[in-house]
N, C-alpha and C. Protein backbone atom coordinates (compact mmCIF):
# COMPACT_ATOMS: atom_id res chain seq x y z
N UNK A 1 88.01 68.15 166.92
CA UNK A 1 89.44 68.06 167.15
C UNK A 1 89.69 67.57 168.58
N UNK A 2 90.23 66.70 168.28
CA UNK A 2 91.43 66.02 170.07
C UNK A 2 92.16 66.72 170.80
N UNK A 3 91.61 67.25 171.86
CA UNK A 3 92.72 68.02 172.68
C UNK A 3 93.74 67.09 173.11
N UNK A 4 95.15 67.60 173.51
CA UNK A 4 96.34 66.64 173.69
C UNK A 4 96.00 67.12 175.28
N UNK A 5 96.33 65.58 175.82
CA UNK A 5 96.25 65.62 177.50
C UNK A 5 97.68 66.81 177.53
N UNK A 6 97.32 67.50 179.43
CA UNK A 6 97.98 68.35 179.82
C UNK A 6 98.56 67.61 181.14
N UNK A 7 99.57 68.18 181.56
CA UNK A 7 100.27 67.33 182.92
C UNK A 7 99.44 67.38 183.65
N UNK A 8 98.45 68.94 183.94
CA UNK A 8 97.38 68.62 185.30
C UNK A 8 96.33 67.64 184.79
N UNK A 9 96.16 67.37 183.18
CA UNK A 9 95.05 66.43 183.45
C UNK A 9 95.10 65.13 183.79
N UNK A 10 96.50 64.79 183.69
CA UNK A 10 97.07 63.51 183.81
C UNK A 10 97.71 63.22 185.01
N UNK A 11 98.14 64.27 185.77
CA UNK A 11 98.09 64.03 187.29
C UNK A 11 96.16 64.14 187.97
N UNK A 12 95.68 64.53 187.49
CA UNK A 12 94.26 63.99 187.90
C UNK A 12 93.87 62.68 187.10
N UNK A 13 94.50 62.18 186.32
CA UNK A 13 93.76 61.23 185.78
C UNK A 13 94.47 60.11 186.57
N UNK A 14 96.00 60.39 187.22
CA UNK A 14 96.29 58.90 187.36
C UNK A 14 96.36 59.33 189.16
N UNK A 15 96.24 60.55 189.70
CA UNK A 15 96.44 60.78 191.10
C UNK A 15 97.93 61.17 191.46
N UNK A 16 97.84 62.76 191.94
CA UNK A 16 99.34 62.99 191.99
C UNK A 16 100.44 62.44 193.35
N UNK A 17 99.16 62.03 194.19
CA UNK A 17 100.42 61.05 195.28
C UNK A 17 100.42 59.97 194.58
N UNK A 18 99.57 59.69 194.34
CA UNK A 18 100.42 58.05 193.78
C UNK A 18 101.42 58.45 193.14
N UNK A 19 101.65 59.23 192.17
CA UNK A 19 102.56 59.36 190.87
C UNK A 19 103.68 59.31 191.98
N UNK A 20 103.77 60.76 192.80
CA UNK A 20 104.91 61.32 193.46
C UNK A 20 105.48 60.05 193.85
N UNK A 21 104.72 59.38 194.92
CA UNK A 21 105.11 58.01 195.80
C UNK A 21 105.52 56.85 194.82
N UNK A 22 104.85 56.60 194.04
CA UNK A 22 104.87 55.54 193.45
C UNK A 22 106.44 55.80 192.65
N UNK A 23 106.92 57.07 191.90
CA UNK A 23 108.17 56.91 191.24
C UNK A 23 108.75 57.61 192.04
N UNK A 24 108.40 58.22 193.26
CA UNK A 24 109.67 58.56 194.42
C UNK A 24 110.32 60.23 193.99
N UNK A 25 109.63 60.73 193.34
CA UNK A 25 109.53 62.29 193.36
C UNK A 25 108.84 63.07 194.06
N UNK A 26 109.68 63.97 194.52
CA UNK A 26 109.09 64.97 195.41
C UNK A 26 108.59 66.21 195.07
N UNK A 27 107.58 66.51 196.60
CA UNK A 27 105.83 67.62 195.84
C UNK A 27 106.77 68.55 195.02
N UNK A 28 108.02 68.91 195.44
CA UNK A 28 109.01 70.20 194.93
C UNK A 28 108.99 69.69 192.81
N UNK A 29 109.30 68.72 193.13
CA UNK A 29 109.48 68.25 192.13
C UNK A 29 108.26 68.22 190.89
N UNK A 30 107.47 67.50 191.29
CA UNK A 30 106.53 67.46 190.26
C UNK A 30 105.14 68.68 190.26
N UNK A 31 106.17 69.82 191.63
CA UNK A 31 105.15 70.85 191.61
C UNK A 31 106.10 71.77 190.03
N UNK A 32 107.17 71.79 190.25
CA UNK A 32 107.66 72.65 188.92
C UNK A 32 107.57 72.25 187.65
N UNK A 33 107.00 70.68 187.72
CA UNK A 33 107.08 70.03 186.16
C UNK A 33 105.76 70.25 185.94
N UNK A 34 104.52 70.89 187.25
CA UNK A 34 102.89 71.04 186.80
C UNK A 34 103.37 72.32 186.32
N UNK A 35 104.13 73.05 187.21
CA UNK A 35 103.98 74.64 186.82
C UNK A 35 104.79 74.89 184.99
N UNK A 36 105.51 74.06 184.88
CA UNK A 36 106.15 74.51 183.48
C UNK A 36 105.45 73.29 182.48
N UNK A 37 104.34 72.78 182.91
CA UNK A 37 103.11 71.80 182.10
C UNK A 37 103.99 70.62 181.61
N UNK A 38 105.17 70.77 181.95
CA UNK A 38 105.74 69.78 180.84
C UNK A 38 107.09 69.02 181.71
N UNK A 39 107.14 67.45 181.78
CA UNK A 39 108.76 66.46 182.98
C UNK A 39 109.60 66.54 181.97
N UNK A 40 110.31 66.79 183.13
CA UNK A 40 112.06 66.42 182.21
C UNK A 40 112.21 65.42 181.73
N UNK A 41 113.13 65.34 180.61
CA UNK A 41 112.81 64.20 179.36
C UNK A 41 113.59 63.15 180.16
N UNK A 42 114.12 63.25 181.43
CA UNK A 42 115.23 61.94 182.21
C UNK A 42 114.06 61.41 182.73
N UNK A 43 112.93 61.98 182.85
CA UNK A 43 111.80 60.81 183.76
C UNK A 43 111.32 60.29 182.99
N UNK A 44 111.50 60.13 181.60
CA UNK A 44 111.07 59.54 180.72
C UNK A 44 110.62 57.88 180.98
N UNK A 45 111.62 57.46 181.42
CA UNK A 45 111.83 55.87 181.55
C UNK A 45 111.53 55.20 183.04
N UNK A 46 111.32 55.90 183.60
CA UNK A 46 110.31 55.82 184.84
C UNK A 46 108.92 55.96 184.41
N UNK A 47 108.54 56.92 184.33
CA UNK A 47 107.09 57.52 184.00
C UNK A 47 106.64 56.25 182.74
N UNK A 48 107.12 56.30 181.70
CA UNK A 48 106.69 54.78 180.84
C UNK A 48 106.77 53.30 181.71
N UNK A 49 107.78 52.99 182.27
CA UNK A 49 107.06 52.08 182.37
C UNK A 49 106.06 52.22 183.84
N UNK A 50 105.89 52.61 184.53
CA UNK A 50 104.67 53.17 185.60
C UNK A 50 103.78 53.28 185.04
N UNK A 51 103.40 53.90 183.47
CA UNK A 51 102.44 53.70 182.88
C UNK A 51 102.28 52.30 182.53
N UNK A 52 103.05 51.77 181.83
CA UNK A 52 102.71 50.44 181.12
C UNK A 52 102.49 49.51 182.33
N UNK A 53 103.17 49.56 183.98
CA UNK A 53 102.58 48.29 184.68
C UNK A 53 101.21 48.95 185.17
N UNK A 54 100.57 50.25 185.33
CA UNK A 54 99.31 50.62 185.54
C UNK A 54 98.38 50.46 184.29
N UNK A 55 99.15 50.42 183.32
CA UNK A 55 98.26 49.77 181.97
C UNK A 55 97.28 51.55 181.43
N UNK A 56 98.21 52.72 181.73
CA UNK A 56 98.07 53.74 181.48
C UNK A 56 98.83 54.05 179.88
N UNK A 57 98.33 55.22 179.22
CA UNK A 57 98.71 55.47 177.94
C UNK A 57 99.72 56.24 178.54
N UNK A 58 101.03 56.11 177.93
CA UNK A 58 102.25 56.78 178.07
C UNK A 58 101.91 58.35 177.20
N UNK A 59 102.06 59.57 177.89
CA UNK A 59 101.64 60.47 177.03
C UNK A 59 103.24 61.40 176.96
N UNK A 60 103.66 60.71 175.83
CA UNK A 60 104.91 61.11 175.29
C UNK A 60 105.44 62.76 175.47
N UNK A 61 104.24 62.92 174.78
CA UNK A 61 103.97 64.55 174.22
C UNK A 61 104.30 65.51 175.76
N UNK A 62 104.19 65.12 176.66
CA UNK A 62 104.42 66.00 178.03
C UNK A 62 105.61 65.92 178.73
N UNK A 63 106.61 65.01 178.11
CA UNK A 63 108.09 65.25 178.38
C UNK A 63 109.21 66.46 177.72
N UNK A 64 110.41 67.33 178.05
CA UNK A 64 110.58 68.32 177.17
C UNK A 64 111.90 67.55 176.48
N UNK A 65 111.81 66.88 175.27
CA UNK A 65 112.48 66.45 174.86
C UNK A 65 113.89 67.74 173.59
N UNK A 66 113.25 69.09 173.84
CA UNK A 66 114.32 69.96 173.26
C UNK A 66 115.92 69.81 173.81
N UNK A 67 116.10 68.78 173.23
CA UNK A 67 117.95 69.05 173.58
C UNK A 67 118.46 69.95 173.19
N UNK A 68 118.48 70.50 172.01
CA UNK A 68 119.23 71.79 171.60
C UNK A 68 118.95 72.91 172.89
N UNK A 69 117.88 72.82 173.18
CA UNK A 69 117.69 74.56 174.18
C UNK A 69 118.64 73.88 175.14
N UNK A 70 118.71 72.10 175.75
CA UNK A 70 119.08 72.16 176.96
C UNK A 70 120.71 72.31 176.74
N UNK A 71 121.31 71.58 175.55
CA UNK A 71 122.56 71.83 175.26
C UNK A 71 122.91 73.52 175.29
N UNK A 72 121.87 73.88 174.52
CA UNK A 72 122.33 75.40 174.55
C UNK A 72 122.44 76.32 175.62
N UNK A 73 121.94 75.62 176.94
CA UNK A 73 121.98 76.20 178.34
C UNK A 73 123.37 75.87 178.69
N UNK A 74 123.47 74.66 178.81
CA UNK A 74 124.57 74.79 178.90
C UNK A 74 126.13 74.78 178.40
N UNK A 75 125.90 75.02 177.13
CA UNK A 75 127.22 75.99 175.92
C UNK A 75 126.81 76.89 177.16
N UNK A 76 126.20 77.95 177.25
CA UNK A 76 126.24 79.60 177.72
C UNK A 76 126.53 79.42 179.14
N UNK A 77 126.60 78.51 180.11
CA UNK A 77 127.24 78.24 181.22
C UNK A 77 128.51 78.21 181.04
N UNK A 78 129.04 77.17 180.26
CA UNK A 78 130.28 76.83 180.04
C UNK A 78 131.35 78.33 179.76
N UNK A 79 130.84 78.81 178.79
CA UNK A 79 131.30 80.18 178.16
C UNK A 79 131.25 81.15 179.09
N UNK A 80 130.24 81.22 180.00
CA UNK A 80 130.56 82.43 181.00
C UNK A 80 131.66 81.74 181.95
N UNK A 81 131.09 80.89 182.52
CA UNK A 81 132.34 80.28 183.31
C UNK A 81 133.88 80.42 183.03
N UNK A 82 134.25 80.16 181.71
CA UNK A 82 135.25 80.37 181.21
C UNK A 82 135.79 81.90 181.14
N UNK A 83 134.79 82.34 180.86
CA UNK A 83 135.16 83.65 181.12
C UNK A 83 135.58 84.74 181.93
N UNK A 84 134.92 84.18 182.78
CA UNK A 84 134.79 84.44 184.82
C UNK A 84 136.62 83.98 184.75
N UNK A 85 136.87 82.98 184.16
CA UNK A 85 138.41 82.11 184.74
C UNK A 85 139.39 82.79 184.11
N UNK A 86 139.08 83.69 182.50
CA UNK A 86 139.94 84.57 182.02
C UNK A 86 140.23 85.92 182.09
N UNK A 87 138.86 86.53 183.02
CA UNK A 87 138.81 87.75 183.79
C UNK A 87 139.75 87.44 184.59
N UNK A 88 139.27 86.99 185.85
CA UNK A 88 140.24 86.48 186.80
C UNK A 88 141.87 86.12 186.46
N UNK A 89 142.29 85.51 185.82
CA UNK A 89 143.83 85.21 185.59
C UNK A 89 144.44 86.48 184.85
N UNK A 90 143.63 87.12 184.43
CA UNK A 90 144.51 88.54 183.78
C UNK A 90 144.64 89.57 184.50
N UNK A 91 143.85 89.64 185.51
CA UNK A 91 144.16 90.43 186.43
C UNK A 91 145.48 90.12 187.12
């Protein structure tokens, strides 16, 4: 069986200053996308083509493409917020 590459193996495979430098993200940055193994699905279109002009395999699978959880973060922002604004005015 094929193990599926992991973000640290693929920041060792392609070098994580280059990555950082090369698409202009910072250590902050691609230190929380090693720590949660997985980039936000907006670097998507950076990170591909950086692969394709390094002639690297785009490894799809390590972006978090769950919209529902991210929509659903923020429905439950929205709703507290709102709520915070209807506490407040009834007082």
């Amino acid at each position: 069986m094929v193990q599926q590459m992991t973000f640290d193996s693929f920041l060792d495979l392609v070098g994580r200053q280059r990555f950082q430098d090369d698409l202009g993200k910072s250590t902050q940055l691609v230190t929380r996308a090693k720590s949660d193994g997985i980039m936000p699905a907006h670097w998507f279109r950076d990170v591909r083509n950086w692969c394709v002009r390094n002639q690297i395999d785009v490894p799809e699978h390590l972006f978090r493409w769950d919209i529902n959880k991210q929509n659903a973060n923020f429905t439950h922002k929205v709703q507290d917020t709102l709520k915070e604004i209807s506490l407040g005015s009834s007082q």
